[in-house]
PDB file of N, CA and C in Angstrom:
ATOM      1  N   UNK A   1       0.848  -1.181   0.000  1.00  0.00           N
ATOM      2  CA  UNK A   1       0.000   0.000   0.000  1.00  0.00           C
ATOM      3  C   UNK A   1       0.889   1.238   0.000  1.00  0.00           C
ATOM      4  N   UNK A   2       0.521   2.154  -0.867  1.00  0.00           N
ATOM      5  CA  UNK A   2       1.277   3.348  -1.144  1.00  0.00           C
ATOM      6  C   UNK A   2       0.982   4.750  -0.392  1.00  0.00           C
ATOM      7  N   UNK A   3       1.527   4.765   0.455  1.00  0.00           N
ATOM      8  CA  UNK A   3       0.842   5.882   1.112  1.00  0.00           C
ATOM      9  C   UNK A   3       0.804   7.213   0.894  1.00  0.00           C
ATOM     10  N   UNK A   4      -0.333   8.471   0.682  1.00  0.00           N
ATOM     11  CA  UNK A   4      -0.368   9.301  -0.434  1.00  0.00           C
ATOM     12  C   UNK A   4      -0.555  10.592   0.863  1.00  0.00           C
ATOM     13  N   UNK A   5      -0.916  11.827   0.555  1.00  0.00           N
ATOM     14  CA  UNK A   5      -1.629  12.678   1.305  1.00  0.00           C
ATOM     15  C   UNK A   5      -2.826  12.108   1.140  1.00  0.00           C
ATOM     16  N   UNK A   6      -3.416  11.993   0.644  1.00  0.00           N
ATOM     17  CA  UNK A   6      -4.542  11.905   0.140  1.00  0.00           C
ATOM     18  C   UNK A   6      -5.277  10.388   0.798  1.00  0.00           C
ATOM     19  N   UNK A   7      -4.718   9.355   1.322  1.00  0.00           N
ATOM     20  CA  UNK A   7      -5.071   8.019   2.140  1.00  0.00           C
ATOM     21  C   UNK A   7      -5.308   8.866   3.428  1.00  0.00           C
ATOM     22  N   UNK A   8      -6.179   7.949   3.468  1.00  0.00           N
ATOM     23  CA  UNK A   8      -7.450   7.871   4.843  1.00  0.00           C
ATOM     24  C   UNK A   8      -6.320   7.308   5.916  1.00  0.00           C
ATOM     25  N   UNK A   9      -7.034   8.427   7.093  1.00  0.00           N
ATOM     26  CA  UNK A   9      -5.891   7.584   8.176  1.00  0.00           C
ATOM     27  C   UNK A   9      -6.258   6.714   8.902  1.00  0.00           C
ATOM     28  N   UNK A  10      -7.623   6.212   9.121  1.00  0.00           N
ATOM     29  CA  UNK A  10      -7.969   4.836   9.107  1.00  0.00           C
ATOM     30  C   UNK A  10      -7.482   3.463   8.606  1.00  0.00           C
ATOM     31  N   UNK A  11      -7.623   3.744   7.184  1.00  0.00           N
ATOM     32  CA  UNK A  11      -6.767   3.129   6.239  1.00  0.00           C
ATOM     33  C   UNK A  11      -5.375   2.349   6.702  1.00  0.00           C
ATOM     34  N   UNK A  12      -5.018   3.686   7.158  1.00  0.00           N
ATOM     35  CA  UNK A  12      -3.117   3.338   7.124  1.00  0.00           C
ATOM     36  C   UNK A  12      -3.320   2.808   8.612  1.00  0.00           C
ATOM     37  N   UNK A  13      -4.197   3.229   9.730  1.00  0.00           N
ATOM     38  CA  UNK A  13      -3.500   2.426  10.886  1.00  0.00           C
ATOM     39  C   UNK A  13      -4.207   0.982  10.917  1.00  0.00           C
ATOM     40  N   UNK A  14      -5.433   0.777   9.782  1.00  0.00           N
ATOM     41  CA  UNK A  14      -5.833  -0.529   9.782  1.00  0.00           C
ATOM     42  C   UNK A  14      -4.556  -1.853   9.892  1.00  0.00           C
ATOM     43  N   UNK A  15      -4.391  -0.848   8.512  1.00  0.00           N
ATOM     44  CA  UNK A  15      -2.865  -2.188   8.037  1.00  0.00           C
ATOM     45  C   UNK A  15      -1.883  -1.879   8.847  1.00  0.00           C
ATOM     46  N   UNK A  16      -1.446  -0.605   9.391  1.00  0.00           N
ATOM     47  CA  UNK A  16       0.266  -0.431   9.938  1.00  0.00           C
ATOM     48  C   UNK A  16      -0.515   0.131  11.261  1.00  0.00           C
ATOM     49  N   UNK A  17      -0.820  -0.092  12.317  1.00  0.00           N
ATOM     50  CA  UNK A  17      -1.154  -0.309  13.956  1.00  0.00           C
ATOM     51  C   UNK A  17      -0.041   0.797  14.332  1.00  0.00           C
ATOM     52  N   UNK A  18       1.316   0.007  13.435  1.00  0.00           N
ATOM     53  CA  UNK A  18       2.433   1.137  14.534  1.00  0.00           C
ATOM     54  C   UNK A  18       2.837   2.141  14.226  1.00  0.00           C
ATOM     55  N   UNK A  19       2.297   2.675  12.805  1.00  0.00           N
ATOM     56  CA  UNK A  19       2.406   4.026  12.828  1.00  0.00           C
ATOM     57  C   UNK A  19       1.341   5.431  13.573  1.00  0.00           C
ATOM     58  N   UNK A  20       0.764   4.831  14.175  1.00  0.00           N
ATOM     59  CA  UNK A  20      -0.186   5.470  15.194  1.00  0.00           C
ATOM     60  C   UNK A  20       0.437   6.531  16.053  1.00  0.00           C
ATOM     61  N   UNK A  21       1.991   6.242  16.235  1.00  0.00           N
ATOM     62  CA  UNK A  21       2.544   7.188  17.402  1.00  0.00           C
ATOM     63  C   UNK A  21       3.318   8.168  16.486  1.00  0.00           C
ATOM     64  N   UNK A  22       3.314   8.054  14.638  1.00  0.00           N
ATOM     65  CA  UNK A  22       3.632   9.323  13.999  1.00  0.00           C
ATOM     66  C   UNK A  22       2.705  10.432  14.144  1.00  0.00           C
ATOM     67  N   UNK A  23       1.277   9.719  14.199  1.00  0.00           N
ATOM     68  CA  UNK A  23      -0.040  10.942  14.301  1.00  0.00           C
ATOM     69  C   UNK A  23       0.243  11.581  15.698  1.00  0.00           C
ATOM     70  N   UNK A  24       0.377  10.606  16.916  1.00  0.00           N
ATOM     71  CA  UNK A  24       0.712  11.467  18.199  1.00  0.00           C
ATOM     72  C   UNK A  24       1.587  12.450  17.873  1.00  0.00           C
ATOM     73  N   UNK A  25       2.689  12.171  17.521  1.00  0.00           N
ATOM     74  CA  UNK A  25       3.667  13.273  17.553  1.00  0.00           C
ATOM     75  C   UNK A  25       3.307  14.667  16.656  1.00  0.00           C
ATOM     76  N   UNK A  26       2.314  14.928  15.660  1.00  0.00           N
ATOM     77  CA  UNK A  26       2.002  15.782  15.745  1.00  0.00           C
ATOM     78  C   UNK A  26       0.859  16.405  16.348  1.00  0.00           C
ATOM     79  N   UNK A  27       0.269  15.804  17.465  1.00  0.00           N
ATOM     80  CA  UNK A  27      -0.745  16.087  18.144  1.00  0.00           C
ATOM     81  C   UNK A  27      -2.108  15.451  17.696  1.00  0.00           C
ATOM     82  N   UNK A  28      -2.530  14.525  17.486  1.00  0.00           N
ATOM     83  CA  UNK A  28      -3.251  13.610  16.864  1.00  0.00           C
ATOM     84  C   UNK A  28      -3.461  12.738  17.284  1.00  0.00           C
ATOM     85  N   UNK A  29      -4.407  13.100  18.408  1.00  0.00           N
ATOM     86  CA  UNK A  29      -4.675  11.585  19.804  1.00  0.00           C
ATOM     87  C   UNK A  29      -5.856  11.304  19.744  1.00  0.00           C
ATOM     88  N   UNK A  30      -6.755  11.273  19.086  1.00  0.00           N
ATOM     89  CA  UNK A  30      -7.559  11.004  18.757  1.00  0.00           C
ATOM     90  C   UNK A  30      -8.225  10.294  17.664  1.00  0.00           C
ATOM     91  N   UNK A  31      -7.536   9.059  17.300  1.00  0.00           N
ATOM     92  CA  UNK A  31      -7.142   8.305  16.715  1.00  0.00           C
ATOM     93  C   UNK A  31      -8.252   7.007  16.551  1.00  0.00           C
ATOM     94  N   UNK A  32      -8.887   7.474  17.514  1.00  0.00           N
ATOM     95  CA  UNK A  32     -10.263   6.501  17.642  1.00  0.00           C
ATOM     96  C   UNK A  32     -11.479   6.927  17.239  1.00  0.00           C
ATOM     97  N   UNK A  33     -11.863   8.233  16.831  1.00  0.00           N
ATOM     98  CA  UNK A  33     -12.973   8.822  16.762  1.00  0.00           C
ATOM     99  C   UNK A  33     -13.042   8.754  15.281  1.00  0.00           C
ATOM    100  N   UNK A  34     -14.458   8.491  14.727  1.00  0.00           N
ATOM    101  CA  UNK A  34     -14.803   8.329  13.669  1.00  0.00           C
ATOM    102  C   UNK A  34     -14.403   9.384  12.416  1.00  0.00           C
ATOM    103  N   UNK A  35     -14.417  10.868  13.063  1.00  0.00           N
ATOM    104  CA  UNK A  35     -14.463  11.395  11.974  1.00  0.00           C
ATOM    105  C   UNK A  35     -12.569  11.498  12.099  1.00  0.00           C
ATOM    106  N   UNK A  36     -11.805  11.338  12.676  1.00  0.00           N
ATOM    107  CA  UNK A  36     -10.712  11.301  12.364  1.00  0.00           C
ATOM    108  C   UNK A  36      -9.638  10.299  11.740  1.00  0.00           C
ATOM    109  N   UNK A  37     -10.998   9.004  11.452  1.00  0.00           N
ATOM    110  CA  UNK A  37     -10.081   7.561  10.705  1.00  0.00           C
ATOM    111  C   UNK A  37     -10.918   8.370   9.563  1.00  0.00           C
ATOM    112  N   UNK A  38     -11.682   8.929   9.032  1.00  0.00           N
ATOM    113  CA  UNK A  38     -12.145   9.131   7.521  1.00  0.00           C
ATOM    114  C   UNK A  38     -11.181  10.496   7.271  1.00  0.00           C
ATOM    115  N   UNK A  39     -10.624  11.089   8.292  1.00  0.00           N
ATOM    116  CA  UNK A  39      -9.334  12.167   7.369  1.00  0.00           C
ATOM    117  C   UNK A  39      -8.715  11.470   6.765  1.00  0.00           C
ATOM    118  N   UNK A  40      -8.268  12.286   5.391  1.00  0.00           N
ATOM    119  CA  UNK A  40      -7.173  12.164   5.467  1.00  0.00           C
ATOM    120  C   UNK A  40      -5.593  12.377   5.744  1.00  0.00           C
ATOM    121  N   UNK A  41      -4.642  12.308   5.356  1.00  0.00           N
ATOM    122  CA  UNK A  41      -3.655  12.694   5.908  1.00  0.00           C
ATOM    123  C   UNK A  41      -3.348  14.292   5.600  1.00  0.00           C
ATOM    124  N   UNK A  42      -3.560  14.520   4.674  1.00  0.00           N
ATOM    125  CA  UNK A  42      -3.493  15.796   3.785  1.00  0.00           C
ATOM    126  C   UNK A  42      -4.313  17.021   4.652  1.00  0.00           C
ATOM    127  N   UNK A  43      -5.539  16.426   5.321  1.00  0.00           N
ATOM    128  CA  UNK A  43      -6.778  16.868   6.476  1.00  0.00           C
ATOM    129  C   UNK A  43      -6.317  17.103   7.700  1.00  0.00           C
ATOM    130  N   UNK A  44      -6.158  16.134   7.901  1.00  0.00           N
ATOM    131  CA  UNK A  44      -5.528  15.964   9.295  1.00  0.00           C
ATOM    132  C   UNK A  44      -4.332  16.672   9.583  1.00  0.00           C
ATOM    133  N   UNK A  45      -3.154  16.976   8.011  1.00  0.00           N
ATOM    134  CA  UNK A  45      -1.905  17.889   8.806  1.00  0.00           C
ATOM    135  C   UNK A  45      -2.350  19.183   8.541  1.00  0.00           C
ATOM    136  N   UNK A  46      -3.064  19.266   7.988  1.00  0.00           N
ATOM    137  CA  UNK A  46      -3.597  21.123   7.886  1.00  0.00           C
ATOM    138  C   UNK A  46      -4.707  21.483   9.434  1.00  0.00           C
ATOM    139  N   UNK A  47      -5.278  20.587   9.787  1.00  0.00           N
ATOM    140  CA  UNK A  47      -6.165  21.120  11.055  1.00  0.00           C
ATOM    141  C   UNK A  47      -5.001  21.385  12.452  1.00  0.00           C
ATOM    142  N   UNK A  48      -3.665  20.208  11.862  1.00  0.00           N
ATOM    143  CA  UNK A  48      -2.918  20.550  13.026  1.00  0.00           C
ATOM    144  C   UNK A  48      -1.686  21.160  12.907  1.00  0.00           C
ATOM    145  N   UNK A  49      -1.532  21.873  11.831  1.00  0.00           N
ATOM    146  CA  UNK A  49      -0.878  23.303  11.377  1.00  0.00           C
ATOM    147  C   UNK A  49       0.519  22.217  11.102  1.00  0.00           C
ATOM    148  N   UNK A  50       0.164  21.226  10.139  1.00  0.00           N
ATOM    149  CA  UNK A  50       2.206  20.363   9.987  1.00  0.00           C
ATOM    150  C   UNK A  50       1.851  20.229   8.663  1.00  0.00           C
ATOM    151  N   UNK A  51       3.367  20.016   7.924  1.00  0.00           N
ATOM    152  CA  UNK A  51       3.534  19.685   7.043  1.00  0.00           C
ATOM    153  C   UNK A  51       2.686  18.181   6.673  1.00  0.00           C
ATOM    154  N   UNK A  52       2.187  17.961   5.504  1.00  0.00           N
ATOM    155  CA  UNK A  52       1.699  16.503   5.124  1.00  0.00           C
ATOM    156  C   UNK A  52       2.493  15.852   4.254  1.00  0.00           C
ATOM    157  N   UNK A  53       3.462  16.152   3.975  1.00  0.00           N
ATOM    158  CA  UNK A  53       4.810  15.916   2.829  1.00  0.00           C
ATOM    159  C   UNK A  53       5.901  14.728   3.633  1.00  0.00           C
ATOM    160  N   UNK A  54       6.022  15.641   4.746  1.00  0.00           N
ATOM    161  CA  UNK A  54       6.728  15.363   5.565  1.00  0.00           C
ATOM    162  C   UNK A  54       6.482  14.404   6.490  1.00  0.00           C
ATOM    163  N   UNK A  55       4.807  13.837   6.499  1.00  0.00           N
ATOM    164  CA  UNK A  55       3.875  13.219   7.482  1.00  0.00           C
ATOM    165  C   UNK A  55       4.278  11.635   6.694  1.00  0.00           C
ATOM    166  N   UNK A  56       4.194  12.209   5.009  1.00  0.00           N
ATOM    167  CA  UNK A  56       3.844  11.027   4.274  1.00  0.00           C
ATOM    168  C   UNK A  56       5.319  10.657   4.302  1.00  0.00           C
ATOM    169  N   UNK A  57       6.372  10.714   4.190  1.00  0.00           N
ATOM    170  CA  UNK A  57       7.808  10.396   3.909  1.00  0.00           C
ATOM    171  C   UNK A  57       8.023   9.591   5.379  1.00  0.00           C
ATOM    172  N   UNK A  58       7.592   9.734   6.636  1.00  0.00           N
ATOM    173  CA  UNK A  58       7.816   9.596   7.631  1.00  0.00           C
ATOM    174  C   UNK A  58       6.680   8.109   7.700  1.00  0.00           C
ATOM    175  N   UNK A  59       5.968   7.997   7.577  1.00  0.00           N
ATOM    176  CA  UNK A  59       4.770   6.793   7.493  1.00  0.00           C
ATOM    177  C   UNK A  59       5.818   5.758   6.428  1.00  0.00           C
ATOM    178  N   UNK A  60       6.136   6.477   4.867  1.00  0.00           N
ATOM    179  CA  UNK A  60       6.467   5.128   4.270  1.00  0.00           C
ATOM    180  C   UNK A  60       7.924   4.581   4.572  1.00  0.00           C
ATOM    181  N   UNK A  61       8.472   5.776   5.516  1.00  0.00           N
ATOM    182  CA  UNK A  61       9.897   5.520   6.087  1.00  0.00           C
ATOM    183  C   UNK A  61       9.688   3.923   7.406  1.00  0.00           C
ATOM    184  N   UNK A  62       8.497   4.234   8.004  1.00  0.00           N
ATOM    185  CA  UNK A  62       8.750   3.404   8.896  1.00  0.00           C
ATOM    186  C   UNK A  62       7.414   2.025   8.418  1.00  0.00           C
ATOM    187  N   UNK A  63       7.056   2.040   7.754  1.00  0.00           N
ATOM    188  CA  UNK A  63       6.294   0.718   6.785  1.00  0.00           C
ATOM    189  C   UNK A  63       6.950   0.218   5.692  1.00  0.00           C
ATOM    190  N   UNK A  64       8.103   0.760   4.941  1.00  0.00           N
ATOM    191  CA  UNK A  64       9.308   0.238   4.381  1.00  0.00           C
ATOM    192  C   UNK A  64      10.017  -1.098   4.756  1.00  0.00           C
TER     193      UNK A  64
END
């Protein structure tokens, strides 16, 4: 699975569980609530003022 801005972050912690503590680190603890597995990543780093470039390089760095 290719991970995009644009993938659901549901999606990605379905299959990869352990990238869950990249979303913590930019403040993203809420990881259980519905409307935050249908963000996407691209969503999710703009509500919490981060790069999503940088979100995505870091996810396929550690699912590599």
């Amino acid at each position: 699975m290719e991970i995009t801005k644009q993938t659901l972050i549901g999606d990605i912690l379905d299959k990869y569980p352990e990238t869950a503590e990249l979303f913590f680190e930019i403040g993203m603890h809420c990881l259980g609530c519905p409307h935050s597995r249908g963000e996407s990543i691209e969503e999710a780093c703009y509500v919490h003022g981060t790069d999503a470039d940088e979100l995505v390089s870091k996810i396929n760095a550690k699912i590599a």
